[in-house]
Protein backbone atom coordinates (compact mmCIF):
# COMPACT_ATOMS: atom_id res chain seq x y z
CA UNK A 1 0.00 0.00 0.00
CA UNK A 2 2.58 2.33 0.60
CA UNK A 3 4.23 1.52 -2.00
CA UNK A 4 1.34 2.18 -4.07
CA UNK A 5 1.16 5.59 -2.51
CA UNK A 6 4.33 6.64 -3.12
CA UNK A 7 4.41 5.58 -6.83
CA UNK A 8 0.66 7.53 -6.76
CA UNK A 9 2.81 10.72 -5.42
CA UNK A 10 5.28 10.24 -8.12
CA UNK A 11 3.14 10.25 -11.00
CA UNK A 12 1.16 13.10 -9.71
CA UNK A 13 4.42 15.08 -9.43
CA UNK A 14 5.39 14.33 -13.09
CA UNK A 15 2.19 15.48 -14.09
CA UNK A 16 2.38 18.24 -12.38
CA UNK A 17 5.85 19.24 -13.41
CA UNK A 18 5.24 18.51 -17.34
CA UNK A 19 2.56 21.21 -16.71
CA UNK A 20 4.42 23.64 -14.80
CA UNK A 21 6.13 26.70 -17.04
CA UNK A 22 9.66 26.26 -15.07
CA UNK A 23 9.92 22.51 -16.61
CA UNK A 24 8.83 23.86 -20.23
CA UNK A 25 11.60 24.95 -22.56
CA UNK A 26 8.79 27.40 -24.32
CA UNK A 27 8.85 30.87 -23.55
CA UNK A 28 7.94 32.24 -19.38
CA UNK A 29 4.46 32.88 -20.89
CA UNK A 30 3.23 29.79 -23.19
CA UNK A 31 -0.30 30.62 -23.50
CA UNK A 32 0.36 33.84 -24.92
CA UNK A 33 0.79 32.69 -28.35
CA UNK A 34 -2.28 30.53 -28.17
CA UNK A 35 -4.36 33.38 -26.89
CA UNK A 36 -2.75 35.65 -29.94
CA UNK A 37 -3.36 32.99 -32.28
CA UNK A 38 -7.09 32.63 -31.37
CA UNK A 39 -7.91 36.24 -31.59
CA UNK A 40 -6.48 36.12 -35.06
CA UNK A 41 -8.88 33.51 -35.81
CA UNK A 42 -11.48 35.02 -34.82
CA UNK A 43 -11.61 38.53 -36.65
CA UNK A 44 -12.07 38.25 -40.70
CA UNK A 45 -11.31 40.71 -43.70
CA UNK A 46 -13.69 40.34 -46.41
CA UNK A 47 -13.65 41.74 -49.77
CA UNK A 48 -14.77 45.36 -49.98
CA UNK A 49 -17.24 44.28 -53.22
CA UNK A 50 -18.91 42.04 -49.97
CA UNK A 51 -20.71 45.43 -49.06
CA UNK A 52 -20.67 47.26 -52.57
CA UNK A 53 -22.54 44.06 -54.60
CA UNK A 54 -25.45 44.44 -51.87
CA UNK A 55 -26.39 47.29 -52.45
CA UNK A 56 -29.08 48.76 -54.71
CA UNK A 57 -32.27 46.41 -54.33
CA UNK A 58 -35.09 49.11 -55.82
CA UNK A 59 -35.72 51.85 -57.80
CA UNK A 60 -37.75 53.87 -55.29
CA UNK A 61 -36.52 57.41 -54.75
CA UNK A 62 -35.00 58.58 -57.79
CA UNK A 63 -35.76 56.25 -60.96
CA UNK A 64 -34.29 54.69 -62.53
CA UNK A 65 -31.03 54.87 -60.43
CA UNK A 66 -30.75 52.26 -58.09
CA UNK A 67 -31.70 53.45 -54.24
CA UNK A 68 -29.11 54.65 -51.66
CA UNK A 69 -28.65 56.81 -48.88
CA UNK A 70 -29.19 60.45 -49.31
CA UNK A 71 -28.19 63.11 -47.05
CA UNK A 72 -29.96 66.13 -45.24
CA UNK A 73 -29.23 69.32 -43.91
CA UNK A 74 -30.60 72.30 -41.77
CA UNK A 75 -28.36 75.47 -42.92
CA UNK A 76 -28.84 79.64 -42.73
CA UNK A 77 -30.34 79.32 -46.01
CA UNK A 78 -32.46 76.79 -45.46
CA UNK A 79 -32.78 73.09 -45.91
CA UNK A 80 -30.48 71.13 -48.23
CA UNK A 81 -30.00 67.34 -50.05
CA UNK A 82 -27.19 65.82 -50.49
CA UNK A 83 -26.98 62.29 -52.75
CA UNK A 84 -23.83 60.76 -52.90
CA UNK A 85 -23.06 57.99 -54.29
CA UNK A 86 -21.14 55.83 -51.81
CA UNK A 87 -21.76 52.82 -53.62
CA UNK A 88 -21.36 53.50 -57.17
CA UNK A 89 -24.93 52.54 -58.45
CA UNK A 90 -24.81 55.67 -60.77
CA UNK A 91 -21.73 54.53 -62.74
CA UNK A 92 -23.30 50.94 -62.78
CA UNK A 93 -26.57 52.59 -64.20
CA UNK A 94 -24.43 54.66 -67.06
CA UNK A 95 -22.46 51.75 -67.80
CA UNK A 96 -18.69 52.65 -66.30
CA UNK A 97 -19.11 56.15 -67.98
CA UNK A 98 -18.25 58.23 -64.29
CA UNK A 99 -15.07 55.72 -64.13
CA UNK A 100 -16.13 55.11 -60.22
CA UNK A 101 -13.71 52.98 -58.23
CA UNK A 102 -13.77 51.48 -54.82
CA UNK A 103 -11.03 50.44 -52.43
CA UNK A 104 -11.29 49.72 -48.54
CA UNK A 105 -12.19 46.80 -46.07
CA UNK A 106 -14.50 44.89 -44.28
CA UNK A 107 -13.63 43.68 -40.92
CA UNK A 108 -15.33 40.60 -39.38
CA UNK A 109 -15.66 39.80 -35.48
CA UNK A 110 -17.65 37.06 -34.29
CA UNK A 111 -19.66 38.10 -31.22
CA UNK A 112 -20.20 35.79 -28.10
CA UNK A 113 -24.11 35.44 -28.95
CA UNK A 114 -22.83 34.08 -32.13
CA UNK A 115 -23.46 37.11 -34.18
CA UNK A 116 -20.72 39.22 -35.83
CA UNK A 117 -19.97 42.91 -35.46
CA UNK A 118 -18.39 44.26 -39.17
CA UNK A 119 -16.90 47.29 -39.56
CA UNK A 120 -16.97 48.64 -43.14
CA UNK A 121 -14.33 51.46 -44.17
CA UNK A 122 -15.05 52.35 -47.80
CA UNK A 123 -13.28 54.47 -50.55
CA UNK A 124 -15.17 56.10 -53.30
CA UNK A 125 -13.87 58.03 -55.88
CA UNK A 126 -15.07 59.73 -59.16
CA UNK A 127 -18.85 59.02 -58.01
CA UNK A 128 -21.59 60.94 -58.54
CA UNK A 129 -22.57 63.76 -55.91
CA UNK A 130 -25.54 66.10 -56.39
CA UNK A 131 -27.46 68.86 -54.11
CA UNK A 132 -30.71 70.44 -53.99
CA UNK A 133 -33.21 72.53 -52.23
CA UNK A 134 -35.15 70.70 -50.16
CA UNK A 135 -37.58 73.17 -49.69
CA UNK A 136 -38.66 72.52 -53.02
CA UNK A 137 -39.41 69.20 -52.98
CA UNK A 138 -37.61 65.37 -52.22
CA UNK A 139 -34.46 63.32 -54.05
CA UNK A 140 -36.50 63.15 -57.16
CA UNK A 141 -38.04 66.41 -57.79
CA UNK A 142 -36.29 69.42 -55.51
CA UNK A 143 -34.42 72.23 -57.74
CA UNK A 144 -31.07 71.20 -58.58
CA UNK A 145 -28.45 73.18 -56.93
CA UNK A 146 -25.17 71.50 -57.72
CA UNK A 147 -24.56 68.66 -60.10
CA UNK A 148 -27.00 66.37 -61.62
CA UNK A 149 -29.11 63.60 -61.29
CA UNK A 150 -28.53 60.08 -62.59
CA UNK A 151 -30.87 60.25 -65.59
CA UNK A 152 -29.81 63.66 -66.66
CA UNK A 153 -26.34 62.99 -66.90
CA UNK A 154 -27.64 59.53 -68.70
CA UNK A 155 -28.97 62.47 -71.35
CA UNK A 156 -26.13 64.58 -71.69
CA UNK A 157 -25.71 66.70 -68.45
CA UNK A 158 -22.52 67.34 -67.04
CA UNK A 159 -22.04 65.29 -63.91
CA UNK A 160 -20.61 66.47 -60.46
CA UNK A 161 -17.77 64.00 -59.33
CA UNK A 162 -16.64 63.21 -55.82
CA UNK A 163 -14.41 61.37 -53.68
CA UNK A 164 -15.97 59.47 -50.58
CA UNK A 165 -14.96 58.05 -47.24
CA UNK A 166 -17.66 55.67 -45.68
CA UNK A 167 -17.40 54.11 -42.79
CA UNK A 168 -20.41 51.71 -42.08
CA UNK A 169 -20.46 49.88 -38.35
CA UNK A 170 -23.23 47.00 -37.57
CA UNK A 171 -24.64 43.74 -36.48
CA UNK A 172 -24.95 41.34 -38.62
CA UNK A 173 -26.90 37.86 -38.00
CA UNK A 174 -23.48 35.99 -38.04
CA UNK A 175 -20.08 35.98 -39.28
CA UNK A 176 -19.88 34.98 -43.03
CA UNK A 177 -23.70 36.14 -43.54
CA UNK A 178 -24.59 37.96 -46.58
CA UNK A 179 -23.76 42.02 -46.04
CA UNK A 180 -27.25 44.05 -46.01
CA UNK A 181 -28.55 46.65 -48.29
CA UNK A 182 -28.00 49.37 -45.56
CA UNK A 183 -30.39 51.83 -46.93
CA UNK A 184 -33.05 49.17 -46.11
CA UNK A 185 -32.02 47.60 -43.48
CA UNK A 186 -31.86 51.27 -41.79
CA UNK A 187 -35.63 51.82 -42.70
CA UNK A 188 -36.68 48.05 -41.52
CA UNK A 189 -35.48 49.81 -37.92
CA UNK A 190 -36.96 53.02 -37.83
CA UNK A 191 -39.86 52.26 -40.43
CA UNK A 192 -40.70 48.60 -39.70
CA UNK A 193 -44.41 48.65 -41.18
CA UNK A 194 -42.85 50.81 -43.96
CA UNK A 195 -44.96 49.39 -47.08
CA UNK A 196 -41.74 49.93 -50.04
CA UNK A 197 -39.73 47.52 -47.95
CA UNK A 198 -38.09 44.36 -49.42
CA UNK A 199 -39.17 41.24 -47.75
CA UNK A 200 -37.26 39.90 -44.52
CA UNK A 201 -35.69 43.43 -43.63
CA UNK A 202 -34.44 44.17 -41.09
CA UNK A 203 -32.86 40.68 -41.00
CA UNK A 204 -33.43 38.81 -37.38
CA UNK A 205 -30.48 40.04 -34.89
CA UNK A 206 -29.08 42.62 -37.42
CA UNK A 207 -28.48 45.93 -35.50
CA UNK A 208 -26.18 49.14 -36.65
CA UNK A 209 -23.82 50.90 -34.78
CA UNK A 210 -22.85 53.81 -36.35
CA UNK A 211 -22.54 55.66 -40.25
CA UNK A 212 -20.17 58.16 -41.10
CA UNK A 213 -19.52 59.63 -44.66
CA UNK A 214 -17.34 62.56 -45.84
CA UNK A 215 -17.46 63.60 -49.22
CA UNK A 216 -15.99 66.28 -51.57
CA UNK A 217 -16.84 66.87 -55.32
CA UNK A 218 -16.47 69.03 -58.18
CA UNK A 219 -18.97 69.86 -60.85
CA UNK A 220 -21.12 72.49 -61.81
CA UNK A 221 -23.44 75.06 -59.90
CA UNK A 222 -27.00 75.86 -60.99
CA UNK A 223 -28.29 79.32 -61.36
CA UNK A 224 -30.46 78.70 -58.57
CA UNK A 225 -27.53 78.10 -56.00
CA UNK A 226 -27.38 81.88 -56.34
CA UNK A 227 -23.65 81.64 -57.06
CA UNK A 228 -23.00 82.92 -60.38
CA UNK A 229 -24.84 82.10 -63.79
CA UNK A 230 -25.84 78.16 -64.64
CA UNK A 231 -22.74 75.97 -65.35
CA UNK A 232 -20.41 78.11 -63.27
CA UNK A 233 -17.70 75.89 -61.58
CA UNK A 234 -18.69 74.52 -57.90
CA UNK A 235 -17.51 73.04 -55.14
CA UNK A 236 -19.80 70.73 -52.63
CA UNK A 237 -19.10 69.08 -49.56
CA UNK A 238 -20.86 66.76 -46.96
CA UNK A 239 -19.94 65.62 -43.54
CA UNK A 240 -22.43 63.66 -41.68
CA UNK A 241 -22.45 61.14 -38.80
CA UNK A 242 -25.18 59.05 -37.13
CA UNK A 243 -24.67 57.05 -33.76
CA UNK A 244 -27.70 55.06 -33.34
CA UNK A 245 -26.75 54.28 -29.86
CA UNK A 246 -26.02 56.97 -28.42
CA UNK A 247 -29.14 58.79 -29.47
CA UNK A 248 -31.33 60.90 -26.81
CA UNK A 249 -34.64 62.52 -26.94
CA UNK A 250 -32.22 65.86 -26.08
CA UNK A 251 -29.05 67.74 -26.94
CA UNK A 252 -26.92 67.51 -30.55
CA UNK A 253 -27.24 63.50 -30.25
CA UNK A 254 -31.20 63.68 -30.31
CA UNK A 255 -31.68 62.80 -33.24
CA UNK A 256 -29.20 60.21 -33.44
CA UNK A 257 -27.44 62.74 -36.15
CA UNK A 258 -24.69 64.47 -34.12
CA UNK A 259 -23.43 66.04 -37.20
CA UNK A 260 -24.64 67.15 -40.47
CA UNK A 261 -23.12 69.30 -43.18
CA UNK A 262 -23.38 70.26 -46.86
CA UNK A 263 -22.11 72.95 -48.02
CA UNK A 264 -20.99 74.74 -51.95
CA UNK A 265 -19.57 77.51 -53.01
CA UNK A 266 -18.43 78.42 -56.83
CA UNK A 267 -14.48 77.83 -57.79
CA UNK A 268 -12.10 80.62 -57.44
């Protein structure tokens, strides 16, 4: 018995000893590099044409260009629009003829209730940008201020170009699910009984974080912008940013919109 006890000690100490860092010839900390390598595995770059091929289901707002987000805009002289292009459904409309091109990432991280938080950091450039008076009307029919719309540059008008940064930050039902159509995945939220929207949106468990976008462009001014005759040269920007969760029913984040700019002016 004792015997059997002290070969019982024995193999418990060699047990114990394999395990033990002071017997390993690894490194003081071995489960470092097992903790690093599992975080790698768990965060995923996708393709940047993951986010840009899902977008565009309808032809609501402005037919027949392909829907997107548009942009809005209290100023001194009153209320301005703001489309921009983000995701190049102009230039797919008119056939390559704006020359758009994309660059960026999507980052993939699986969450612990098994859906995935992506963060999308997009690159626009030579898309198409336009801005109106909103007091006149929506995306569709409100004057034209700067630039022009899909269809009219489809007929001959010259086009405003821009250059885009979007960054895009949301839920998604789990990692390797399709990307949403953010334009309606946005309404599914705040418009759920919203009649134009396409079956199944919002998806189950998708939630978004936050949307930023800052975009210059280049094109021409109408007559109504009341900076200098039709056609003269212009200059339009938009800043805006929405954090959906840290919206209050008070202060600059009541609206969920903490900031939102558009501004033009003519070229020197």
């Amino acid at each position: 018995m004792r015997r059997l006890r002290f070969v019982t000690v024995v193999l418990i100490a060699l047990l114990l000893g394999t395990l033990s860092p002071s017997c390993s010839d690894q490194t003081s900390d071995p489960v470092q590099p097992a903790a690093a390598s599992v975080t790698l595995a768990k965060t995923v770059q996708r393709p940047i044409s993951d986010f840009v091929n899902a977008q565009g289901l309808t032809t609501y707002f402005v037919p027949p260009a392909l829907d997107f987000m548009g942009w809005y805009a209290v100023t001194d002289n009153g209320v301005l629009l703001a489309s921009v292009d983000y995701a190049g459904l102009s230039d797919r409309y008119l056939n390559g003829a704006l020359g758009t091109t994309f660059s960026g990432t999507v980052i993939e991280r699986p969450l612990p209730d098994g859906r995935a938080r992506v963060t999308v950091n997009l690159h626009t450039r030579s898309t198409l940008v336009y801005i109106l008076d909103g007091t006149t009307g929506g995306f569709a029919d409100a004057t034209l201020l700067f630039g022009n719309r899909t269809h009219d540059v489809a007929n001959g008008a010259a086009p405003a170009l821009g250059d885009v940064h979007f960054e895009f930050e949301f839920i998604n039902t789990e990692p390797g699910a399709p990307l949403p159509d953010i334009m309606w995945a946005q309404y599914g939220l705040w418009l759920p009984d919203l009649p134009l929207l396409p079956p199944g949106y919002p998806w189950p468990g998708f939630d978004y974080i936050s949307i930023r976008i800052n975009a210059t462009a280049d094109g021409p001014l109408h007559e109504a912008a009341g900076l200098g005759p039709e056609g003269t040269p212009g200059h339009g920007k938009v800043v805006q940013v929405n954090l959906r969760p840290k919206a209050q029913h008070f202060g600059a984040n009541g609206d969920m919109w903490p900031v939102e700019m558009i501004t033009l002016h003519a070229r020197p």
